[in-house]
Protein backbone atom coordinates (compact mmCIF):
# COMPACT_ATOMS: atom_id res chain seq x y z
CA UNK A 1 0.00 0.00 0.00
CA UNK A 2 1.15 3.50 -0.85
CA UNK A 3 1.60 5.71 2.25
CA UNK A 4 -0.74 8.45 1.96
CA UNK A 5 0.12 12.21 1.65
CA UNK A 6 -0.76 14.59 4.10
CA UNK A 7 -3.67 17.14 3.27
CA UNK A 8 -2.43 21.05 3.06
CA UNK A 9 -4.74 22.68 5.96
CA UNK A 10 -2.92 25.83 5.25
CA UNK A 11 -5.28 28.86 4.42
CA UNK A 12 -3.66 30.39 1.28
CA UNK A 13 -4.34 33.95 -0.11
CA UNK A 14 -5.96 34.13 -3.64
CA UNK A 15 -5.86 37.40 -5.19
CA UNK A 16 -8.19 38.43 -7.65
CA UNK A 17 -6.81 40.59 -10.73
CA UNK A 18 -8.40 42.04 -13.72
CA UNK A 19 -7.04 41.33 -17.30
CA UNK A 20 -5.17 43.78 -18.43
CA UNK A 21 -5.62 45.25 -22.00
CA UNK A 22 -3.58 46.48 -24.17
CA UNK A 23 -3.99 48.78 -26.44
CA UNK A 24 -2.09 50.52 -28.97
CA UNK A 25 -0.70 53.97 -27.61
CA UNK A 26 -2.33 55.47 -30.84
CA UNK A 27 -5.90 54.32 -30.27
CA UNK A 28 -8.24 55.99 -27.61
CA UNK A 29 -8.44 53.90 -24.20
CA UNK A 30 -11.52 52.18 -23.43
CA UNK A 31 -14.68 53.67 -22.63
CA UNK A 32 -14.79 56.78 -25.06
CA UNK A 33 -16.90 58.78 -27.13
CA UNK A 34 -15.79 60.17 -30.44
CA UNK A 35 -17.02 62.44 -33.29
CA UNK A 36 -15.53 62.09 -36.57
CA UNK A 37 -15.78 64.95 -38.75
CA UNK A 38 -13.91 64.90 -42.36
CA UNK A 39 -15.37 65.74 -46.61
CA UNK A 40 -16.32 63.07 -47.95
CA UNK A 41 -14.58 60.06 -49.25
CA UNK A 42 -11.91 60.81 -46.69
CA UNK A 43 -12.70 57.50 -44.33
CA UNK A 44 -14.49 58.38 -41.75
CA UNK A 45 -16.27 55.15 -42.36
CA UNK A 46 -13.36 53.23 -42.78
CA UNK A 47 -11.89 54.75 -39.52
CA UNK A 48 -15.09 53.37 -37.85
CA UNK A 49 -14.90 50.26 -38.79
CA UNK A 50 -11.14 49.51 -37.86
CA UNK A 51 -11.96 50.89 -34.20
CA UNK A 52 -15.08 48.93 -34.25
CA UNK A 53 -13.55 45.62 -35.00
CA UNK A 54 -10.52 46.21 -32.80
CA UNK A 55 -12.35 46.49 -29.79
CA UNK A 56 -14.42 43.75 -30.80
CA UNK A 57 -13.22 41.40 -28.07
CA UNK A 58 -13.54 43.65 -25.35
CA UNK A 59 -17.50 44.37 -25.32
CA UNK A 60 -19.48 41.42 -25.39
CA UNK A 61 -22.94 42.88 -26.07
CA UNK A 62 -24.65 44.45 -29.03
CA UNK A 63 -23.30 47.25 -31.40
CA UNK A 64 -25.76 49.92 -32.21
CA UNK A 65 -25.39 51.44 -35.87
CA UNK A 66 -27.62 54.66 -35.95
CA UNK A 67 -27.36 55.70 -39.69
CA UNK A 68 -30.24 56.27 -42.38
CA UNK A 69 -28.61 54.78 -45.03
CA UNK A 70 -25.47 52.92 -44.36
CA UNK A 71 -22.47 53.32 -46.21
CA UNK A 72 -21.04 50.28 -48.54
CA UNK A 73 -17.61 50.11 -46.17
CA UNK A 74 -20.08 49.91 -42.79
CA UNK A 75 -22.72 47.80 -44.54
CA UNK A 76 -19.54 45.50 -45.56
CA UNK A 77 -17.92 45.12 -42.03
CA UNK A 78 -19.83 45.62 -39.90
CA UNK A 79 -24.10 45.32 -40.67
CA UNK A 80 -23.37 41.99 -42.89
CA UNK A 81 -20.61 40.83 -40.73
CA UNK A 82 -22.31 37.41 -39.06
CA UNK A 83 -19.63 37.74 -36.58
CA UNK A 84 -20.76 41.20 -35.18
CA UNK A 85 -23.81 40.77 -32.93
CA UNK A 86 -25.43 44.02 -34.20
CA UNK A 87 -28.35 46.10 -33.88
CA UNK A 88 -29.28 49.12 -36.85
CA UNK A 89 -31.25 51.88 -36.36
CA UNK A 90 -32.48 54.52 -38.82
CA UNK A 91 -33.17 57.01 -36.32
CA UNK A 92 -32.68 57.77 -32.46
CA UNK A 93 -37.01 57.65 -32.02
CA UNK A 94 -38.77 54.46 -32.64
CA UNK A 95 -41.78 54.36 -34.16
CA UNK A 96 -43.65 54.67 -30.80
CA UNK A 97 -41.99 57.94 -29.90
CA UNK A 98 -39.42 56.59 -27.41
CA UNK A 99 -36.14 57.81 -27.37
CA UNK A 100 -33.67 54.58 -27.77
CA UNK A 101 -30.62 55.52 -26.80
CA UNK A 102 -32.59 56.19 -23.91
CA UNK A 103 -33.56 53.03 -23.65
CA UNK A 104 -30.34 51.16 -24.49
CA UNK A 105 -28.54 52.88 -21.48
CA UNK A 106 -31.51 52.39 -19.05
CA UNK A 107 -31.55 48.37 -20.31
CA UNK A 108 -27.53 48.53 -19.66
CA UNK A 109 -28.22 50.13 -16.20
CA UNK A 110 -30.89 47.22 -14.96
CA UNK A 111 -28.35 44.57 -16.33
CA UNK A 112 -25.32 46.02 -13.70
């Protein structure tokens, strides 16, 4: 018979750390808002997109798209994209008057 080991009683510490991300010293750090103004065909779109699909794997939930009528580069990468878990909208009101950006950050809210 094998002699058996002794059981480790000892209370250990455990610490608990976030991930860290890393971004590229270029690119604005996580949460931000942005406006991008430029003429057009200067790739503003394209701009989007990149930012968009970098950050991909650090929010889990749903992209909101709030154009009229998207653009080939955003209708390309990210409405058609079956990776993207996406949501478009063709204005901020829906068609029952509610305000849904509104909505999305009160839904967002409940869910913390």
């Amino acid at each position: 018979m094998k002699k058996k080991k002794p059981i480790d009683l000892k209370i250990k510490k455990l610490s608990v750390s976030l991930p860290k991300v890393s971004i590229h010293p270029n690119l604005p750090s996580l949460c931000f808002s942005m406006v991008v103004v430029g003429k057009s065909g200067c790739g503003k779109s394209n701009c989007i997109c990149n930012l968009v699909l970098k950050y991909r794997k650090y929010y889990k939930d749903n992209l909101y798209i709030f154009q009229k009528s998207p653009c080939e580069t955003i209708k390309k990468n990210l409405i058609d994209n079956p990776n993207m878990n996406r949501i478009r909208f063709k204005s901020i009101i829906d068609k029952e008057g509610n305000n849904i950006i509104s909505e999305i950050i009160k839904s967002q809210k409940e869910y913390i």
